[in-house]
C-alpha atoms as a PDB file:
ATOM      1  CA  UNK A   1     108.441-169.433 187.302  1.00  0.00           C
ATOM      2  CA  UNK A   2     104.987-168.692 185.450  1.00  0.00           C
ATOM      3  CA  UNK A   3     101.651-170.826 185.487  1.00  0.00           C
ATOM      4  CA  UNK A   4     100.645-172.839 182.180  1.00  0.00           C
ATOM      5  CA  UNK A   5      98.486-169.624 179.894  1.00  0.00           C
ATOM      6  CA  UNK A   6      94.431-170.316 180.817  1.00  0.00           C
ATOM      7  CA  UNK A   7      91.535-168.321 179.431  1.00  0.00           C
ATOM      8  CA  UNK A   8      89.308-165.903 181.316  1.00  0.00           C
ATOM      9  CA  UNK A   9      85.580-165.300 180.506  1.00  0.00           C
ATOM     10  CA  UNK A  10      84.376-162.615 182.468  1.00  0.00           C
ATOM     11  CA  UNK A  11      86.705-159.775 184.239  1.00  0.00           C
ATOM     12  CA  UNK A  12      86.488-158.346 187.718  1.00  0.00           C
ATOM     13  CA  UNK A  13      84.082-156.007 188.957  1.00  0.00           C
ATOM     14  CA  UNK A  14      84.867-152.324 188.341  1.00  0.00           C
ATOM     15  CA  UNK A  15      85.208-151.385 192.266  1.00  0.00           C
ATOM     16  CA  UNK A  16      85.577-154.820 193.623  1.00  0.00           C
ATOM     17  CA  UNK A  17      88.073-155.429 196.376  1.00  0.00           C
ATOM     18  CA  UNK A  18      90.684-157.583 194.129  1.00  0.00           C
ATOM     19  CA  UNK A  19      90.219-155.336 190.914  1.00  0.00           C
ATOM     20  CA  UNK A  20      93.298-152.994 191.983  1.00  0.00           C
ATOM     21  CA  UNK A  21      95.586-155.916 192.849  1.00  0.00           C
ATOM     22  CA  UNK A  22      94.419-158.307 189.960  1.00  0.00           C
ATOM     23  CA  UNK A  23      95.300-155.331 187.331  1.00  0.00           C
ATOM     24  CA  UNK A  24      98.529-154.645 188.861  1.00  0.00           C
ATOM     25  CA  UNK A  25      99.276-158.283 188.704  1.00  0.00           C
ATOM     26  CA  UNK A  26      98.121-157.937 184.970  1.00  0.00           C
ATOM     27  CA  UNK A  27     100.452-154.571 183.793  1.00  0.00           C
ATOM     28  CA  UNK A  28     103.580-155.719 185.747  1.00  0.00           C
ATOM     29  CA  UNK A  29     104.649-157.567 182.822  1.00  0.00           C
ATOM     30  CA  UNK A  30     104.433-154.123 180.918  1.00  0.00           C
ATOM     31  CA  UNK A  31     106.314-152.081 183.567  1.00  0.00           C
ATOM     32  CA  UNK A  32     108.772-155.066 183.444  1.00  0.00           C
ATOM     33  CA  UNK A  33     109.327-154.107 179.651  1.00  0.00           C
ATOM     34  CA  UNK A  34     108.940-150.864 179.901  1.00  0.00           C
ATOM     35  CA  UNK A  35     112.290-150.637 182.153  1.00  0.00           C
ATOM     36  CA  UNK A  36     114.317-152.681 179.484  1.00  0.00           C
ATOM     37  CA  UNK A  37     113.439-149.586 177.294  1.00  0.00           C
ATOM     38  CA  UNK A  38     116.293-147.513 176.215  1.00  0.00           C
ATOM     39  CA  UNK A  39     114.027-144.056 176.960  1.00  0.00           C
ATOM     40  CA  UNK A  40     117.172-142.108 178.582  1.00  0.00           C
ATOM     41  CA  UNK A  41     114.643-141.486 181.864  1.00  0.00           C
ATOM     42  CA  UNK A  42     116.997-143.023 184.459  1.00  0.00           C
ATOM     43  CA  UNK A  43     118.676-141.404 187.734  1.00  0.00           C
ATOM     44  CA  UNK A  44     121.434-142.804 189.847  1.00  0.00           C
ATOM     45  CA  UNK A  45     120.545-146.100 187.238  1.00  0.00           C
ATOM     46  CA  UNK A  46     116.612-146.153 188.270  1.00  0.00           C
ATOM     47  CA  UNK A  47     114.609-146.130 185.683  1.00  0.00           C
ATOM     48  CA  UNK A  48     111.767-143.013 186.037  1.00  0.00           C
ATOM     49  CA  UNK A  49     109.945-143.518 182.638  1.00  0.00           C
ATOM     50  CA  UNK A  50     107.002-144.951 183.419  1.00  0.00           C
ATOM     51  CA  UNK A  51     104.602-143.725 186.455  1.00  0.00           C
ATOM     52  CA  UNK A  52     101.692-145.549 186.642  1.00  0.00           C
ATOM     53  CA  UNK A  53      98.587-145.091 189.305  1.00  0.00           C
ATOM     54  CA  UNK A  54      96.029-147.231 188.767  1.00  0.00           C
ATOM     55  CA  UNK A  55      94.832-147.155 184.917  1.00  0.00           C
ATOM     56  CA  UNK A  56      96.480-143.953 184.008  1.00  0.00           C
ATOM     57  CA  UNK A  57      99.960-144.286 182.412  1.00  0.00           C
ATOM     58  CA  UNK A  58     102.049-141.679 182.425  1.00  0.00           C
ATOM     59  CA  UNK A  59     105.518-142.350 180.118  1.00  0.00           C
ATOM     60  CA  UNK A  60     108.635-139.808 180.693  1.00  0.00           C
ATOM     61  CA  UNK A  61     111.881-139.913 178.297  1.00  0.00           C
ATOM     62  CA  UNK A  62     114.723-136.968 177.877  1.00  0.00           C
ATOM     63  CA  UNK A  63     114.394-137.697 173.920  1.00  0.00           C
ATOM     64  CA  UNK A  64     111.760-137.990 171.446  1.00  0.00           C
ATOM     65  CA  UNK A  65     113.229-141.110 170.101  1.00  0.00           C
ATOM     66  CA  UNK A  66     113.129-142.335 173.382  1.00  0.00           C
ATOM     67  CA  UNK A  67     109.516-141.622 174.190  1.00  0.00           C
ATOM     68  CA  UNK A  68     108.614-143.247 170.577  1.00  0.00           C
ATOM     69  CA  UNK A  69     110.203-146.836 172.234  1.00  0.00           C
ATOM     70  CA  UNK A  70     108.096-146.366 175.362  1.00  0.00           C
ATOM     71  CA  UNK A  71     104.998-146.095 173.095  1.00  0.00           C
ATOM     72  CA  UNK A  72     105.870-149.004 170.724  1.00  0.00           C
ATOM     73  CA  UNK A  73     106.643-151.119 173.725  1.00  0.00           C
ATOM     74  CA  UNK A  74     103.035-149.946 175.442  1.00  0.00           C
ATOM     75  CA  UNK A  75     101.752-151.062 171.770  1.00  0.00           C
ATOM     76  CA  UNK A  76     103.511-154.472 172.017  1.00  0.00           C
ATOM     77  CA  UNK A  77     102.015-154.811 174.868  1.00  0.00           C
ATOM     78  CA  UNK A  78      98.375-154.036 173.853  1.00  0.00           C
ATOM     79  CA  UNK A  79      98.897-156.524 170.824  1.00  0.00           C
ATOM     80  CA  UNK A  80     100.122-159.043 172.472  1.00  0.00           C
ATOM     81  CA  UNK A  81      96.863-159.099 175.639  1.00  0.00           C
ATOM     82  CA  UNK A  82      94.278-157.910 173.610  1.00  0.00           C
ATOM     83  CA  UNK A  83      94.225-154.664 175.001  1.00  0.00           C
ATOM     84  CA  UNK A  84      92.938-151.121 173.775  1.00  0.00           C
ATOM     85  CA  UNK A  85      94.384-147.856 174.846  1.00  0.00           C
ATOM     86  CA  UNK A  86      92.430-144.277 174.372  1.00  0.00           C
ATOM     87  CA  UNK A  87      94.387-142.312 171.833  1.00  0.00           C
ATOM     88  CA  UNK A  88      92.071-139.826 171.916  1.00  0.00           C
ATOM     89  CA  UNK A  89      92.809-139.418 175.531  1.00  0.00           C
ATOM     90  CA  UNK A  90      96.660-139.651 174.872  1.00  0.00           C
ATOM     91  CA  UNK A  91      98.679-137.106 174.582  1.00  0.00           C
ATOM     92  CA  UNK A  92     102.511-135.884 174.233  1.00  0.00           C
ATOM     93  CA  UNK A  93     103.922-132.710 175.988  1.00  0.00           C
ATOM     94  CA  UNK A  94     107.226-131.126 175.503  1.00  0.00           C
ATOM     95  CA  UNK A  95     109.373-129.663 178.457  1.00  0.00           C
ATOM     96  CA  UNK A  96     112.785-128.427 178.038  1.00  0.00           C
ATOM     97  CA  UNK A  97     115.053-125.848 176.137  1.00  0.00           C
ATOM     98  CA  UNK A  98     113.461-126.692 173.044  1.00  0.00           C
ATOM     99  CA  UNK A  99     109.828-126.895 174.166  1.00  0.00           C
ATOM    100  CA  UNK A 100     108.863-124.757 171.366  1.00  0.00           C
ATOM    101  CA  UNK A 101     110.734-126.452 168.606  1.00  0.00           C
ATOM    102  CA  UNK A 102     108.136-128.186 166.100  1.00  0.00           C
ATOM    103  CA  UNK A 103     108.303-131.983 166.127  1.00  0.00           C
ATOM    104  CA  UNK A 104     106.706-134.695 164.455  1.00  0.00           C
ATOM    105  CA  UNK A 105     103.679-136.447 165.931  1.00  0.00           C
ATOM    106  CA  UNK A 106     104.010-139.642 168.080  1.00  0.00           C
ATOM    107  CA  UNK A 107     102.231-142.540 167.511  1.00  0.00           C
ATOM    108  CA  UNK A 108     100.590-145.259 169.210  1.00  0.00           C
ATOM    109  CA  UNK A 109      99.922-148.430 167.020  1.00  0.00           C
ATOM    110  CA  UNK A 110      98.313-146.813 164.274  1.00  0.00           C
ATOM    111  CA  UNK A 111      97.124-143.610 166.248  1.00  0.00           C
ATOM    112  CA  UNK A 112      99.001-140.400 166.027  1.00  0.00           C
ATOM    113  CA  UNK A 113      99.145-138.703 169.117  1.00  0.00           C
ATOM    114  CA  UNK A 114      98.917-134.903 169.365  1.00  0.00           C
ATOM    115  CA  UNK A 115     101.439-132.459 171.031  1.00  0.00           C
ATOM    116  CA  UNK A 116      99.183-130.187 173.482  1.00  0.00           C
ATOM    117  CA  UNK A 117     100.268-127.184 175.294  1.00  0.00           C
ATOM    118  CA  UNK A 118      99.053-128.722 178.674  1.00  0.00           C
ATOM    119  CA  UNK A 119      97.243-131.548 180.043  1.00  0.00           C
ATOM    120  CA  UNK A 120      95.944-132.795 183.781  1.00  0.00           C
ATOM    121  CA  UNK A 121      97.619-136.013 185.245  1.00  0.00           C
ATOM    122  CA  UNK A 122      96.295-137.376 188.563  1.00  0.00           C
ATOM    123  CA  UNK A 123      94.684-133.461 189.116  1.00  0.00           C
ATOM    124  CA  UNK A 124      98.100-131.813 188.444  1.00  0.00           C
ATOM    125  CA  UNK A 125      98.151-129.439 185.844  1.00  0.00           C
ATOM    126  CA  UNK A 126     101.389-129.639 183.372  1.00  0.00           C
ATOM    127  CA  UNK A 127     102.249-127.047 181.293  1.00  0.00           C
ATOM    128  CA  UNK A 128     105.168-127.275 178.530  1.00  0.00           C
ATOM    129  CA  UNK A 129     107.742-124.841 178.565  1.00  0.00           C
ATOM    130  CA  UNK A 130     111.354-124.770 179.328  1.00  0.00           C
ATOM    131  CA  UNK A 131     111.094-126.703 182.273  1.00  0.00           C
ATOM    132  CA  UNK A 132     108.291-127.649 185.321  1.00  0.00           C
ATOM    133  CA  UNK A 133     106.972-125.021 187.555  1.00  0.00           C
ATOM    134  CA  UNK A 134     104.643-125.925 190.176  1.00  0.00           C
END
């Protein structure tokens, strides 16, 4: 059961004690939908396409198409609670036997999204290539 909508005028402090669990409460809805995405990302039925610590967002799918939903879902999302993300700090990597293969951009909203060689997530380095060395 959800609450009647009501309008916010100021946000939480950045480092206050209830920002963490406020946010969380905020995104749920997002990780809720995220989940209902076919991304072909689940094991044993669990879905594993969306890892999330704190603001960062990382989205996982075995197929481009796949990874394309996740994003248009995050965009839904964005629309629909006046939300921005950072495209320019958004980007797609490619692990597997075709790692190397050329593919088309992704896109977020109306941001394309660049494929990189390797990027840092919560201080771990990923590299692409045919599959994930630590």
């Amino acid at each position: 059961m959800s609450s009647q909508s009501f309008n916010v005028f100021c946000g939480v402090r950045k480092g206050g004690v209830l920002s963490p669990f406020l946010f969380n409460i905020y995104v749920d809805d997002l990780i809720t939908r995220l989940e209902s995405v076919d991304a072909d990302c689940n094991v044993c039925g669990i879905f594993f396409g969306s890892i999330m610590y704190a603001d960062d967002l990382l989205l996982l799918s075995a197929l481009v198409t796949g990874l394309q939903r996740l994003l248009d879902m995050c965009n839904e999302f964005a629309v629909s609670n006046d939300l921005t993300y950072n495209h320019k700090k958004s980007v797609c990597i490619k692990i597997g036997p075709h790692w190397n293969s050329p593919i088309e951009p992704m896109s977020l909203g109306k941001d394309c999204l660049d494929w990189v060689n390797s990027f840092k997530y919560l201080g771990i380095l990923f590299n692409s290539g045919f599959n994930i060395k630590s």
